[in-house]
Protein backbone atom coordinates (compact mmCIF):
# COMPACT_ATOMS: atom_id res chain seq x y z
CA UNK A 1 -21.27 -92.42 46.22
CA UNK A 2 -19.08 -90.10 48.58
CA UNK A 3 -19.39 -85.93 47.38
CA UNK A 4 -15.77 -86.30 45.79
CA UNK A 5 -16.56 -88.83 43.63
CA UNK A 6 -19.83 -86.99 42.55
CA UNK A 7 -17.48 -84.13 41.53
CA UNK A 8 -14.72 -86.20 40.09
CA UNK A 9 -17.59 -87.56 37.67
CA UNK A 10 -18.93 -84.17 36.94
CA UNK A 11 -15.66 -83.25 35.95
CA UNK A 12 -14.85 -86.33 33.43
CA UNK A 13 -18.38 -85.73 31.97
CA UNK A 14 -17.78 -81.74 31.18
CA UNK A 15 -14.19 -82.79 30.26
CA UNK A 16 -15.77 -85.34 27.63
CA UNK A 17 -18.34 -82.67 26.17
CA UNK A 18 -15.74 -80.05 25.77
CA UNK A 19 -13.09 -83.31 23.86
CA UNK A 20 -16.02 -84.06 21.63
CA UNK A 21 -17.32 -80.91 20.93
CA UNK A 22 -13.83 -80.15 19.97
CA UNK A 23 -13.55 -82.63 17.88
CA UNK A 24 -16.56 -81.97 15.88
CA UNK A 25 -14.97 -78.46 14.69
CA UNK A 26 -12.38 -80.27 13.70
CA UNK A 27 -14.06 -82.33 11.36
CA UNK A 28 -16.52 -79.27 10.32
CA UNK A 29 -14.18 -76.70 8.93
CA UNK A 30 -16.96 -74.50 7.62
CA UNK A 31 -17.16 -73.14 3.88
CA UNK A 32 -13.43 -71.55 2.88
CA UNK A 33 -13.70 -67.89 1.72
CA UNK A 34 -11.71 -64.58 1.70
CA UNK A 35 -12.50 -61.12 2.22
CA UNK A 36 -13.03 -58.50 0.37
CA UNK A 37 -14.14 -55.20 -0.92
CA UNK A 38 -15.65 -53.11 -3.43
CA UNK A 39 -13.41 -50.12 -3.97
CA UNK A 40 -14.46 -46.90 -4.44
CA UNK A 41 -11.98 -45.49 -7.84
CA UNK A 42 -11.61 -41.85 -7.94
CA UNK A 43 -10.08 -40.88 -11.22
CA UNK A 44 -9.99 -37.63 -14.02
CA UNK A 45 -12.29 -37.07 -16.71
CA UNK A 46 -9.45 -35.91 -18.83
CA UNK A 47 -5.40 -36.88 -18.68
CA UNK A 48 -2.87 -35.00 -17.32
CA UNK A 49 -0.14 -35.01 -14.78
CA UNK A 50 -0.44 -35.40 -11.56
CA UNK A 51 0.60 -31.84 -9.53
CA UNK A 52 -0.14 -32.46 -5.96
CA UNK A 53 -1.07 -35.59 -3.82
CA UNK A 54 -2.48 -34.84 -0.51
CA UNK A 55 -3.13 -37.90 1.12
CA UNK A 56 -0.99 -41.70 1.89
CA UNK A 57 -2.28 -45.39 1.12
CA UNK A 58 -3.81 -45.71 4.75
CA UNK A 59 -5.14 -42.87 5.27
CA UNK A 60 -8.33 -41.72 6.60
CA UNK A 61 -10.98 -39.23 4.26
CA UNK A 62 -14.23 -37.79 4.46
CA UNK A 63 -16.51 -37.03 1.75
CA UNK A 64 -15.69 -33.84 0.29
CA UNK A 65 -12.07 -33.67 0.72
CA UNK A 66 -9.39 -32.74 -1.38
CA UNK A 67 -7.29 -35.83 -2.74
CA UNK A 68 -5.27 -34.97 -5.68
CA UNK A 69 -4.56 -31.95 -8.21
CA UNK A 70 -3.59 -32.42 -12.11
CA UNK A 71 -2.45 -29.89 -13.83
CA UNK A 72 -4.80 -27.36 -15.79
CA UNK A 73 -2.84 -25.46 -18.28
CA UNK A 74 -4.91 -26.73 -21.32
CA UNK A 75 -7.98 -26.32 -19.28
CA UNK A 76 -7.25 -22.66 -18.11
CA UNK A 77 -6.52 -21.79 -21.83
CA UNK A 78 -9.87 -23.11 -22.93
CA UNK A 79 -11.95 -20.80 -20.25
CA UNK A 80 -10.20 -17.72 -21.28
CA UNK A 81 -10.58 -18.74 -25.20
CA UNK A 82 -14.45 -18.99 -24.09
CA UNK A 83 -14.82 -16.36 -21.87
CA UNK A 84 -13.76 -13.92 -24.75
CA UNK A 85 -16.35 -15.57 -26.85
CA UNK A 86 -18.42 -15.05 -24.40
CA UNK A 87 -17.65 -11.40 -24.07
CA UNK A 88 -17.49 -10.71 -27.91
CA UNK A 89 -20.90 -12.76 -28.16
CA UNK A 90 -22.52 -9.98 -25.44
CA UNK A 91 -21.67 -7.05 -27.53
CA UNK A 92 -23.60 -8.62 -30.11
CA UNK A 93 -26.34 -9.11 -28.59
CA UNK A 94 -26.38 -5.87 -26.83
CA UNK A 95 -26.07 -3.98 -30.40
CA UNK A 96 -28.62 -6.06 -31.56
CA UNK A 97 -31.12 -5.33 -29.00
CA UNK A 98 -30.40 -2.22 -29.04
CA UNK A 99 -30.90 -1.43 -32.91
CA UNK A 100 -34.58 -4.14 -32.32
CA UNK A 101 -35.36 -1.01 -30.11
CA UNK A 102 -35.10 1.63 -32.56
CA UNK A 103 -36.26 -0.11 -35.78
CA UNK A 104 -33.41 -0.34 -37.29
CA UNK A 105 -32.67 -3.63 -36.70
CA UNK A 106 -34.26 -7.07 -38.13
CA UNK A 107 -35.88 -9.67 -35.53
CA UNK A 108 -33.35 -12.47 -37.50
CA UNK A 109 -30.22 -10.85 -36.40
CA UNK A 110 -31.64 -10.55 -32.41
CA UNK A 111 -32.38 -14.08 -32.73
CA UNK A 112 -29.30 -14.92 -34.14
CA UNK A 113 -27.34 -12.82 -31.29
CA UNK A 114 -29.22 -14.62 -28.54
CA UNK A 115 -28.49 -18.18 -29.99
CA UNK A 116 -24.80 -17.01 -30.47
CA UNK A 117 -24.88 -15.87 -26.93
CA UNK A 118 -26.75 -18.59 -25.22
CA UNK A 119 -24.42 -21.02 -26.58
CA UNK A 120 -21.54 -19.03 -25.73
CA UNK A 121 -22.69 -19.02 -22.20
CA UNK A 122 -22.47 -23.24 -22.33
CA UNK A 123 -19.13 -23.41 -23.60
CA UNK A 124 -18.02 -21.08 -20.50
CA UNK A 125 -19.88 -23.17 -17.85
CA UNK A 126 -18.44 -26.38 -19.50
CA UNK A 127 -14.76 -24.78 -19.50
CA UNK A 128 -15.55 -23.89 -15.57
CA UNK A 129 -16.35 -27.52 -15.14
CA UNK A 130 -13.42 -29.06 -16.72
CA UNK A 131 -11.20 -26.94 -14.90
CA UNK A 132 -12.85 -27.75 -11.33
CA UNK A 133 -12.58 -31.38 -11.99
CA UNK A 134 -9.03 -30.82 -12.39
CA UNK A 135 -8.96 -31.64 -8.47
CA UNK A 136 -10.30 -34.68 -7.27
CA UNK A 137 -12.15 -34.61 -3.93
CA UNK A 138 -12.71 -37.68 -1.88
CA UNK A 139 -16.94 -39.00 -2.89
CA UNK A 140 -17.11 -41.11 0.04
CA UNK A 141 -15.81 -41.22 4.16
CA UNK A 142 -13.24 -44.43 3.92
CA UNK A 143 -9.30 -45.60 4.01
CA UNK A 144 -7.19 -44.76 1.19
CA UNK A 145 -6.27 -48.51 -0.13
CA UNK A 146 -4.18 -47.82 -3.06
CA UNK A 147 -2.56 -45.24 -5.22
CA UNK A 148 -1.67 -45.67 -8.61
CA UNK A 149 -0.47 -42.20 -10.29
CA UNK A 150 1.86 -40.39 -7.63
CA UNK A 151 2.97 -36.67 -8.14
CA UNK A 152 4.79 -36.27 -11.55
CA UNK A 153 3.03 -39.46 -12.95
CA UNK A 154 0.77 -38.81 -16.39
CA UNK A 155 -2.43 -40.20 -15.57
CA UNK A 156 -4.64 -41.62 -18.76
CA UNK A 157 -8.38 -39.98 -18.91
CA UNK A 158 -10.87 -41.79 -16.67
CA UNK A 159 -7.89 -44.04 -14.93
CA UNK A 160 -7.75 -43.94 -11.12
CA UNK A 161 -5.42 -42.16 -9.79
CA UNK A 162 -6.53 -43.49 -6.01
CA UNK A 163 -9.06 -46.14 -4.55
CA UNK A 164 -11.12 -45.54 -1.34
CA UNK A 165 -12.12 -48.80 0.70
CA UNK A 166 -15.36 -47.53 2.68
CA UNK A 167 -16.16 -49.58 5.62
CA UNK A 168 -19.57 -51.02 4.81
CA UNK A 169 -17.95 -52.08 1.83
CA UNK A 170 -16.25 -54.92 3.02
CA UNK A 171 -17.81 -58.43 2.79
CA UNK A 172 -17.03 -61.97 3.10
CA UNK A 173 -17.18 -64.27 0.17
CA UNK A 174 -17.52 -68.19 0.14
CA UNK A 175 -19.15 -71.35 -1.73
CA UNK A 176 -21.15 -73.67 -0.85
CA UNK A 177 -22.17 -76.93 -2.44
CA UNK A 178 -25.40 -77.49 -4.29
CA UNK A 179 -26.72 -79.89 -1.36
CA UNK A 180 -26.46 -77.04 1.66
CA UNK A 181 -28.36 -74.26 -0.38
CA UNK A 182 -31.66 -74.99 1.64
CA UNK A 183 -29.26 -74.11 4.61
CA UNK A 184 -29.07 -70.83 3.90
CA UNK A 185 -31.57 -67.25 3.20
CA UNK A 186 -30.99 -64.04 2.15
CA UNK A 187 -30.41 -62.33 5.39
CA UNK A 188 -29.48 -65.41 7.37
CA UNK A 189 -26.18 -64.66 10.24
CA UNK A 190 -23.07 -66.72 9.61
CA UNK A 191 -19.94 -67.15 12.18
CA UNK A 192 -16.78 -66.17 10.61
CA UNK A 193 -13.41 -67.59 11.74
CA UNK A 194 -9.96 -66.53 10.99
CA UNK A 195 -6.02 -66.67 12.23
CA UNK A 196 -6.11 -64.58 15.50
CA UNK A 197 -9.48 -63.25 15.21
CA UNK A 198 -12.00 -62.21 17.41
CA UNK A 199 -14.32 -65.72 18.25
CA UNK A 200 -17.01 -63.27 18.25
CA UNK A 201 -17.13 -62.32 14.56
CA UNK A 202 -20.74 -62.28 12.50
CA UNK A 203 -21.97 -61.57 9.02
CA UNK A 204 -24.82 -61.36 7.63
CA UNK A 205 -25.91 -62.91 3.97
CA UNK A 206 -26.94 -60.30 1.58
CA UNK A 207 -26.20 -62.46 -1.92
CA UNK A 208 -26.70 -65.92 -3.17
CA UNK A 209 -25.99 -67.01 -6.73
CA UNK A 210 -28.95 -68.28 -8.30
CA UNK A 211 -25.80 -70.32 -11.15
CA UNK A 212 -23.20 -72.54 -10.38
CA UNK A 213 -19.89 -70.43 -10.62
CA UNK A 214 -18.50 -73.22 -12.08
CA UNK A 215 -20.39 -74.57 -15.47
CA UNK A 216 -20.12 -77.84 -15.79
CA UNK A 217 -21.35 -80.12 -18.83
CA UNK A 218 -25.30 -80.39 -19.97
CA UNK A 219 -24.82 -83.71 -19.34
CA UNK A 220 -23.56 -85.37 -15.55
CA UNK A 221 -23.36 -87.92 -12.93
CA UNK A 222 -24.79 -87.27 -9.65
CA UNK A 223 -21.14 -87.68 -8.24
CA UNK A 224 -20.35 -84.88 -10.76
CA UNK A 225 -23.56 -82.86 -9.46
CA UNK A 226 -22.59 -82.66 -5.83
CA UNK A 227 -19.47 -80.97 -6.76
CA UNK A 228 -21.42 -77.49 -8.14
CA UNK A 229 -20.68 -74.90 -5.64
CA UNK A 230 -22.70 -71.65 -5.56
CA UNK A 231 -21.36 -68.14 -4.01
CA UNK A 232 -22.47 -66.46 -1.01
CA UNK A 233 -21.63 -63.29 0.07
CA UNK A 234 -22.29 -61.70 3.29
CA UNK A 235 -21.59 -58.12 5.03
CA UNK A 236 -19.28 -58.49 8.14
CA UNK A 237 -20.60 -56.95 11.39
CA UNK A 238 -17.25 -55.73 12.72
CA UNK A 239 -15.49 -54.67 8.67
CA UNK A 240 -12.68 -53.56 10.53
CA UNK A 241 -11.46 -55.85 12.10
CA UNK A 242 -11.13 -58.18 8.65
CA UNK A 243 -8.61 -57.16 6.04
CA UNK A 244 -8.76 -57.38 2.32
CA UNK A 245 -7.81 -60.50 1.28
CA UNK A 246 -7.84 -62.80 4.21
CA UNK A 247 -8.29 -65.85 3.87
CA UNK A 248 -11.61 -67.39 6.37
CA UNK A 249 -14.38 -70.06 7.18
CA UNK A 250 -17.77 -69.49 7.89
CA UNK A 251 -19.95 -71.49 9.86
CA UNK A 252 -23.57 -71.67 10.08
CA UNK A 253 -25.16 -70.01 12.76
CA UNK A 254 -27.85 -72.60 13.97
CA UNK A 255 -31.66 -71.30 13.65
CA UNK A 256 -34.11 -71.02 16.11
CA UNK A 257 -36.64 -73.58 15.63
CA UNK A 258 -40.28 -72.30 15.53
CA UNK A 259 -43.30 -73.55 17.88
CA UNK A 260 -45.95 -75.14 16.14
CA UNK A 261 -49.18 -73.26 16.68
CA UNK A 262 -51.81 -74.63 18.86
């Protein structure tokens, strides 16, 4: 055999590896799934309307800063209404204490003018609260994924006004059928494939349903068994470079076989 033909052969051979292993990812097209993400809802403890938006679907927050205003009329009016309580509540007390001094005054009545003032105290520092929370201040660093209640809007108590997508957030969901469960361990590394993604994209299995997601009868077939699918989910090594929604396969990664011991 001259060199050429040696090369010509070592060609058609790689050629041949490369056609079948080809092939076989075509007839493997990996568990179907999506991505997606658990969102972070930012929202009022009380209704109102919306004042001031300060930040755009997209956009980039840290912890700590300052999302949305509603407006705190009703609020305002309550912490003044208190803070007068308040204020009348300290006189008592004072003229109280002051009459315990000299005598003149009964130990009931000083205990009744430090309840009255202790409790007057509350009502301020809960009026203080409710107006703070009039502002809503990002929780968590992450991308600003949706906005419900824009400026002008009437927001209900304890609806969202905004949702926050953090990164580490983001995970990959698929099923797999009852038969392939031994395949796969909490904390096992999965390929994940997509339309114009990187080929270099990993996640890593953090959940596996211990029920079928779909129920079927008490009673079945064991044609009707190997249809039960269970649902995996797994955290995505590169979260941004996935998007919510998108639709993905996921292929076992294979494991490293381990050496029996001597």
């Amino acid at each position: 055999m001259t060199l050429s033909q040696a090369i010509w052969r070592s060609l058609a051979a790689l050629a041949l590896t490369a056609l079948l292993a080809g092939c076989n990812e075509a007839r493997n097209p990996g568990y179907q799934g999506w991505v997606e993400a658990d969102m972070i809802f930012v929202s009022p403890d009380e209704s109102g309307r919306v004042t001031t938006l300060n930040v755009r679907e997209g956009d980039q927050v840290k912890a700590g800063d300052r999302l949305y205003s509603v407006d705190d009329d009703l609020q305002q009016a309550n912490l003044n209404q208190n803070k007068a309580t308040l204020a009348n509540a300290q006189q008592s007390y004072d003229r109280a204490a002051s009459l315990s001094k000299t005598g003149s005054g009964t130990q009931a009545a000083l205990d009744a003018a430090v309840s009255a003032l202790r409790v007057a105290q509350a009502q301020v520092a809960t009026s203080e609260t409710r107006l703070t929370r009039r502002i809503g201040y990002a929780p968590i660093a992450g991308a600003v994924q949706q906005i419900y209640f824009r400026e002008g809007e009437t927001v209900p108590a304890q609806r969202p006004v905004l949702s926050i997508m953090p990164p580490g957030n983001m995970k990959v969901r698929f099923y797999i059928p009852e038969a392939d469960l031994p395949k796969l361990a909490i904390g096992d590394e999965v390929r994940v494939s997509c339309d114009n993604c990187s080929p270099d994209l990993t996640a890593r299995i953090y959940f596996i349903a211990t029920s079928a997601e779909y129920t079927p009868p008490v009673i079945y077939s064991l044609d009707e068994r190997s249809k039960l699918v269970y649902l995996v989910q797994a955290r995505p090594s590169h979260p941004d470079a996935l998007r919510v929604g998108q639709p993905i396969s996921v292929f076992l990664t294979p494991k490293t076989p381990v050496a029996d011991k001597q």
